[in-house]
N, C-alpha and C. Protein backbone atom coordinates (compact mmCIF):
# COMPACT_ATOMS: atom_id res chain seq x y z
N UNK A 1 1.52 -9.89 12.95
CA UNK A 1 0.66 -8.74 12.78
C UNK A 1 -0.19 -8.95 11.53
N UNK A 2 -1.48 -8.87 11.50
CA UNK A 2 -2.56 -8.96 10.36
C UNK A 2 -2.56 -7.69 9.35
N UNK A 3 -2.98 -8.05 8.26
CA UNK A 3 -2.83 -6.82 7.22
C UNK A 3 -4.41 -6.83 7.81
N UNK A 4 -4.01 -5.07 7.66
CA UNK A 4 -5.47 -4.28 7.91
C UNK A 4 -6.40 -4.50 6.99
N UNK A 5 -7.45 -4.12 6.76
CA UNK A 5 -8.37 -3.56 5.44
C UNK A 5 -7.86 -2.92 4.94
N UNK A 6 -7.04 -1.78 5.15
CA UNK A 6 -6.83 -0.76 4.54
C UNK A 6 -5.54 -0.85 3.65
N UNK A 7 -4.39 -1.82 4.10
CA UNK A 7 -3.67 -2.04 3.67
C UNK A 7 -3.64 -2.18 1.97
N UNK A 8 -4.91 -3.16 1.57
CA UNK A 8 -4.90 -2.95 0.16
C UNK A 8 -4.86 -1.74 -0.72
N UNK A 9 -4.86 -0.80 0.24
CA UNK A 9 -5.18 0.21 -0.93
C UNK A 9 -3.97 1.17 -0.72
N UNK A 10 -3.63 0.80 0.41
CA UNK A 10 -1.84 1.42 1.03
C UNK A 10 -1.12 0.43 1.17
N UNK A 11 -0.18 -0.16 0.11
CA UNK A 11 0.09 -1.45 -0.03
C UNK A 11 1.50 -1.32 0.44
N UNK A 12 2.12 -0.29 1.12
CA UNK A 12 3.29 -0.51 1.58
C UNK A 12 3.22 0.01 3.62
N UNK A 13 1.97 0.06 3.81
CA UNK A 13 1.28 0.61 5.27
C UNK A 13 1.65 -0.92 5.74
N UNK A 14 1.30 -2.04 5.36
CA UNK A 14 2.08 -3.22 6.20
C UNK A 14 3.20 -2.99 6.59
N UNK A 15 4.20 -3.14 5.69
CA UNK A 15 5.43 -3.23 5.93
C UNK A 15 6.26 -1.83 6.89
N UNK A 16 5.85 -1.03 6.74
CA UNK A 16 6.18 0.15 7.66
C UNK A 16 4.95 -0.20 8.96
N UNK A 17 4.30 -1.02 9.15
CA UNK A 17 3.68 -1.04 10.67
C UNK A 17 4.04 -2.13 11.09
N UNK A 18 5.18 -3.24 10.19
CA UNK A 18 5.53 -4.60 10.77
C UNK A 18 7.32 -3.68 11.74
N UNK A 19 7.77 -2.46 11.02
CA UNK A 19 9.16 -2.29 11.33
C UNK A 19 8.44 -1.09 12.70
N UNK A 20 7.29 -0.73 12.57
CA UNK A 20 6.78 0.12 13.93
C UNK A 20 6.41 -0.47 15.52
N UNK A 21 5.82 -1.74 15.33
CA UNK A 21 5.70 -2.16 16.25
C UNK A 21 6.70 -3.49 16.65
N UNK A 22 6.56 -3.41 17.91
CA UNK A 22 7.45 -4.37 18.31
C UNK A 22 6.89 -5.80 17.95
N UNK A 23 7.97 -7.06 17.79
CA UNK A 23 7.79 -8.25 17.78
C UNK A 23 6.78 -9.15 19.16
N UNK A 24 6.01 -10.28 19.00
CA UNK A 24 5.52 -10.89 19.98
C UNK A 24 6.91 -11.16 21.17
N UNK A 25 8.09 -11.57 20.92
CA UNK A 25 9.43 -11.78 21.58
C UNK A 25 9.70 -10.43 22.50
N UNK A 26 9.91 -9.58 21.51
CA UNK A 26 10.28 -8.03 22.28
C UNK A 26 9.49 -7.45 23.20
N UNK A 27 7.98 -7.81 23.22
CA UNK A 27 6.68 -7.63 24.02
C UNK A 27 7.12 -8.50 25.17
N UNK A 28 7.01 -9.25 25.14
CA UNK A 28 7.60 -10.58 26.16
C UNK A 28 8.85 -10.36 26.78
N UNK A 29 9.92 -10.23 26.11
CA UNK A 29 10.76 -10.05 26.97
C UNK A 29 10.91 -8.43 27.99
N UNK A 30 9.89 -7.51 27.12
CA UNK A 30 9.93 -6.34 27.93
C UNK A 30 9.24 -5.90 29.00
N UNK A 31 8.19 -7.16 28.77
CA UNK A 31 7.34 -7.08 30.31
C UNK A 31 7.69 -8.57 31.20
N UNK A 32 8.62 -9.20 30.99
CA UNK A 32 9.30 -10.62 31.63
C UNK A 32 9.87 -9.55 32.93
N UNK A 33 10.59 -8.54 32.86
CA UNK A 33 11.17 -7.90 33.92
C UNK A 33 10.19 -7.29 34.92
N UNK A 34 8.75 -7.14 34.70
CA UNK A 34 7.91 -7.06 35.56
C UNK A 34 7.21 -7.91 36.02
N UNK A 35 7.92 -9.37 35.75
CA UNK A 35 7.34 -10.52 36.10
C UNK A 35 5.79 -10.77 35.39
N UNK A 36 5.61 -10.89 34.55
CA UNK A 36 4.51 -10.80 33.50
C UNK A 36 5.22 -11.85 32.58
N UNK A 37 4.08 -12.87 31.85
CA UNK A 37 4.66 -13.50 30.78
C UNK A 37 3.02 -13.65 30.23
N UNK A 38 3.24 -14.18 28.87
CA UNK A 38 2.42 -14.58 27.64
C UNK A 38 1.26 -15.39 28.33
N UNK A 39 0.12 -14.90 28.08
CA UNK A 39 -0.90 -16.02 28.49
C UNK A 39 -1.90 -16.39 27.49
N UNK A 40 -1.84 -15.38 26.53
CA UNK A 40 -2.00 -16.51 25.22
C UNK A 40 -1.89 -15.08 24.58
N UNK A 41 -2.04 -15.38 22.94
CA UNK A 41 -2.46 -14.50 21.72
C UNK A 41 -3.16 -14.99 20.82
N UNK A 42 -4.16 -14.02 20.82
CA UNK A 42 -5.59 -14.59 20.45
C UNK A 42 -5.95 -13.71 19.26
N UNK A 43 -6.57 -14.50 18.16
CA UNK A 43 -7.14 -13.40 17.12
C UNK A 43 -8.54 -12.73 17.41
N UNK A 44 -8.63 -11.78 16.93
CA UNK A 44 -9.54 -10.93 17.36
C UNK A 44 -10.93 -10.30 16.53
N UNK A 45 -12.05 -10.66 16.14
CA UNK A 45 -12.66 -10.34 15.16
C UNK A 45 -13.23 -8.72 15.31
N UNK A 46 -13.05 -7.73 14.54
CA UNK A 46 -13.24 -6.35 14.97
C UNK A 46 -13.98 -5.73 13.75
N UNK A 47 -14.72 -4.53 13.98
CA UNK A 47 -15.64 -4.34 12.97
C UNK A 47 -14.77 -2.58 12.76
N UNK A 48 -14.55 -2.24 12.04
CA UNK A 48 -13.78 -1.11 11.55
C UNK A 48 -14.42 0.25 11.11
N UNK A 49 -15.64 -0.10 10.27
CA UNK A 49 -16.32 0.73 10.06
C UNK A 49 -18.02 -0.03 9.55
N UNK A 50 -19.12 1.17 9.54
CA UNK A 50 -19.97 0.35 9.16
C UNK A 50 -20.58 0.57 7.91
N UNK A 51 -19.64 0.74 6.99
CA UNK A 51 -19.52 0.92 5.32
C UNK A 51 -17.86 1.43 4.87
N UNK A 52 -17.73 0.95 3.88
CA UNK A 52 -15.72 1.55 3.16
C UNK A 52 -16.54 3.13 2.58
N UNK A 53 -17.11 3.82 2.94
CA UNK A 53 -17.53 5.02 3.37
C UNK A 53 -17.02 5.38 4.24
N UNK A 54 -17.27 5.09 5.11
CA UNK A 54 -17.16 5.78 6.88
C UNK A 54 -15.88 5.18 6.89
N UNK A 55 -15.02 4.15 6.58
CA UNK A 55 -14.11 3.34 7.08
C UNK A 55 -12.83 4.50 6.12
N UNK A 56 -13.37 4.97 4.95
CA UNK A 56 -12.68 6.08 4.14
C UNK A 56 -12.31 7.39 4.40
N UNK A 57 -13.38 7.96 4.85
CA UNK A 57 -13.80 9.08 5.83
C UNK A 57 -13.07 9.39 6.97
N UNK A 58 -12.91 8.34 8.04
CA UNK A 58 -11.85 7.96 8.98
C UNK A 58 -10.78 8.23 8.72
N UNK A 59 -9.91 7.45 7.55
CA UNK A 59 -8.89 7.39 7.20
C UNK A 59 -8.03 8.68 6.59
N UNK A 60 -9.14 9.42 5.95
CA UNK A 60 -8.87 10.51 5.38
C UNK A 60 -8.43 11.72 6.30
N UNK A 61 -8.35 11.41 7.74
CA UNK A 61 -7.78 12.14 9.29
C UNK A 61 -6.49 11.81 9.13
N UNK A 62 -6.24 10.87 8.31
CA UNK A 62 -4.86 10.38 8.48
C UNK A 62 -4.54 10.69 10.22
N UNK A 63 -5.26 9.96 11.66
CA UNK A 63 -4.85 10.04 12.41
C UNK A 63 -4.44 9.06 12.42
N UNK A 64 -3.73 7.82 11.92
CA UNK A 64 -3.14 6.44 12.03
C UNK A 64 -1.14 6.68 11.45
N UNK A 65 -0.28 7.20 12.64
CA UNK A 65 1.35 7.50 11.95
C UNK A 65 1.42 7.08 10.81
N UNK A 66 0.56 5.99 10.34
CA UNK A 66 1.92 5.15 9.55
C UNK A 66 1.61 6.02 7.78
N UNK A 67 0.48 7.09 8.27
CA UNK A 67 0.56 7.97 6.29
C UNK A 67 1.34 8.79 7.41
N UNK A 68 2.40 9.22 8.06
CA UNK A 68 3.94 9.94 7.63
C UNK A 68 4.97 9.18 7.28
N UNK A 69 4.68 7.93 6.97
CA UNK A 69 5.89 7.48 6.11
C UNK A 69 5.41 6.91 4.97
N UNK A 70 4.30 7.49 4.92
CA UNK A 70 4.12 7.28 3.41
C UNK A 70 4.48 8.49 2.25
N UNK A 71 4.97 8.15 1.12
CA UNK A 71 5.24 9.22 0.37
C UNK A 71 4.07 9.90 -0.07
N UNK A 72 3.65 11.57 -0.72
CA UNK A 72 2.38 12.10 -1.58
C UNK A 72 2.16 11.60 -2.29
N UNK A 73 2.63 10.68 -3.38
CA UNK A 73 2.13 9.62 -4.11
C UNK A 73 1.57 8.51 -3.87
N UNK A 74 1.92 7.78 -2.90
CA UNK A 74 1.26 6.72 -2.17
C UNK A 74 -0.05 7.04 -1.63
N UNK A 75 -0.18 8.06 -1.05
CA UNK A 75 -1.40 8.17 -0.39
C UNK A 75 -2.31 8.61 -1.40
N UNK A 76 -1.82 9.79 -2.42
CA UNK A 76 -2.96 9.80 -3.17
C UNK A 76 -3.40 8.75 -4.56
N UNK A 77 -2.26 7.96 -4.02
CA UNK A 77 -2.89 6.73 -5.02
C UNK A 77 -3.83 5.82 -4.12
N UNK A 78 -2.95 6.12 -3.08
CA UNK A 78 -3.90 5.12 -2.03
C UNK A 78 -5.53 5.66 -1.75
N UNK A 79 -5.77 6.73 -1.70
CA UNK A 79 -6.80 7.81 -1.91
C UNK A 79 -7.67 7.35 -2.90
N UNK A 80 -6.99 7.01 -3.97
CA UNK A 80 -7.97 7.32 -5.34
C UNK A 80 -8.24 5.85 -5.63
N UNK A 81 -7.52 4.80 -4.76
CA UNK A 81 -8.18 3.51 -5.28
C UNK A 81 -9.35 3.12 -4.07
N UNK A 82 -9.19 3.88 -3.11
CA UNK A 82 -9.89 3.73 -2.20
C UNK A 82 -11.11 4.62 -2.20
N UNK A 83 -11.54 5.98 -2.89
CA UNK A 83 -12.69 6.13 -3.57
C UNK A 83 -13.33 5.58 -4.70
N UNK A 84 -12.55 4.96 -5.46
CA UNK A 84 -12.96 3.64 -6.49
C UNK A 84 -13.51 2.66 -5.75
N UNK A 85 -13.18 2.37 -4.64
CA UNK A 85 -13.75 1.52 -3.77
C UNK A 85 -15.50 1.70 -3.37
N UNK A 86 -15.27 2.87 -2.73
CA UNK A 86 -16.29 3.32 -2.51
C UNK A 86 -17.54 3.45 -3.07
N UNK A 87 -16.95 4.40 -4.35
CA UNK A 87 -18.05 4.55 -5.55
C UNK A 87 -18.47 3.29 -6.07
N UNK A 88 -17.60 2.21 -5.89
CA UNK A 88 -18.51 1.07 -6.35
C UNK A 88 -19.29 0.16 -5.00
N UNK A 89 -19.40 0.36 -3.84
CA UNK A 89 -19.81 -0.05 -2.97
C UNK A 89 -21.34 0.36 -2.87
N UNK A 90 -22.04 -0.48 -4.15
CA UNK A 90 -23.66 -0.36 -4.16
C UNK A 90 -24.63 -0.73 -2.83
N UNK A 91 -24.07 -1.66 -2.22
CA UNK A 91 -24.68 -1.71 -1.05
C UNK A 91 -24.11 -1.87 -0.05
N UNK A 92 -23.94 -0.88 0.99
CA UNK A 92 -22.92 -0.51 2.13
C UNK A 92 -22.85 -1.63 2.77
N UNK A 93 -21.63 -2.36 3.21
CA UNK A 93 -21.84 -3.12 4.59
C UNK A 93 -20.72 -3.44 5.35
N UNK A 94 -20.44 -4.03 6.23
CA UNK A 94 -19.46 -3.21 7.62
C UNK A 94 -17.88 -3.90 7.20
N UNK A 95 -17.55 -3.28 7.13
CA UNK A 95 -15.33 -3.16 6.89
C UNK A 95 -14.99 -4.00 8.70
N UNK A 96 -14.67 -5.61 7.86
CA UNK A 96 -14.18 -6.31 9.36
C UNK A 96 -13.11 -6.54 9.06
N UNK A 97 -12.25 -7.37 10.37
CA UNK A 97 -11.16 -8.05 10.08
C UNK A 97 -10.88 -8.29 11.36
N UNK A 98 -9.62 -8.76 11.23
CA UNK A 98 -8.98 -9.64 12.51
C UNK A 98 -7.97 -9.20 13.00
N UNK A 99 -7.65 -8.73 14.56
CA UNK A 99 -6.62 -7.95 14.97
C UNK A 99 -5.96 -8.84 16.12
N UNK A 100 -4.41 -9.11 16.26
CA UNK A 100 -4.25 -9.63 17.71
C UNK A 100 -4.67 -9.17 18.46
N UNK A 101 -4.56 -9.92 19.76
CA UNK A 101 -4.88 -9.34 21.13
C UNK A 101 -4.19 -10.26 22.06
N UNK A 102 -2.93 -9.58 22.80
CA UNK A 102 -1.95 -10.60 23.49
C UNK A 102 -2.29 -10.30 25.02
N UNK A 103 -2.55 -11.18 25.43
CA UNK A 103 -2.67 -11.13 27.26
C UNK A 103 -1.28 -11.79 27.73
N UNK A 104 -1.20 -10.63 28.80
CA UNK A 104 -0.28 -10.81 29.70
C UNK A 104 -0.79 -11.12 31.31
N UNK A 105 -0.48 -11.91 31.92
CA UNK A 105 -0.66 -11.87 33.13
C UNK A 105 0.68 -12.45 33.85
């Protein structure tokens, strides 16, 4: 699993989304019983937002589980380094990164 963008600024959001989702193995073996197996896993180039504005903004929905296991301190530290971010982002430009993408057939 790839650290997000966002991760830097919620520096314990990895590790609580490595124990949330299942392993490449556990994926596999849970669709092996529907006769399905691995046909590759591929990295994925994805565009997130189109400034750490909007990509902030987003985030601040906290619709992503993994801020309920974050503590009120975490997030509003995570908050406040991530409008430091912002405020210094003189010239906007697009929040990418790289996400798996596992095919099954």
């Amino acid at each position: 699993m790839p650290d997000l963008w966002w991760h830097q600024f919620f520096p314990r959001a990895a590790e609580i989304e490595k124990e949330m989702v299942p392993a490449v193995g556990q994926v596999e073996q849970a669709f092996s019983a529907a006769g399905l197996e691995i046909l590759a896993l591929e990295p994925v180039s994805e565009r997130f937002a189109d400034s750490m504005a909007e990509g902030a903004a987003r985030l601040r929905l906290r619709a992503i589980s993994t801020f309920e296991y974050l503590t009120e301190q975490e997030t509003a530290q995570g908050f406040a380094a991530l409008d430091a971010a912002v405020a210094a982002e003189t010239s906007p430009r697009p929040v990418e990164g790289v996400s798996d993408l596992l095919v099954l057939g």
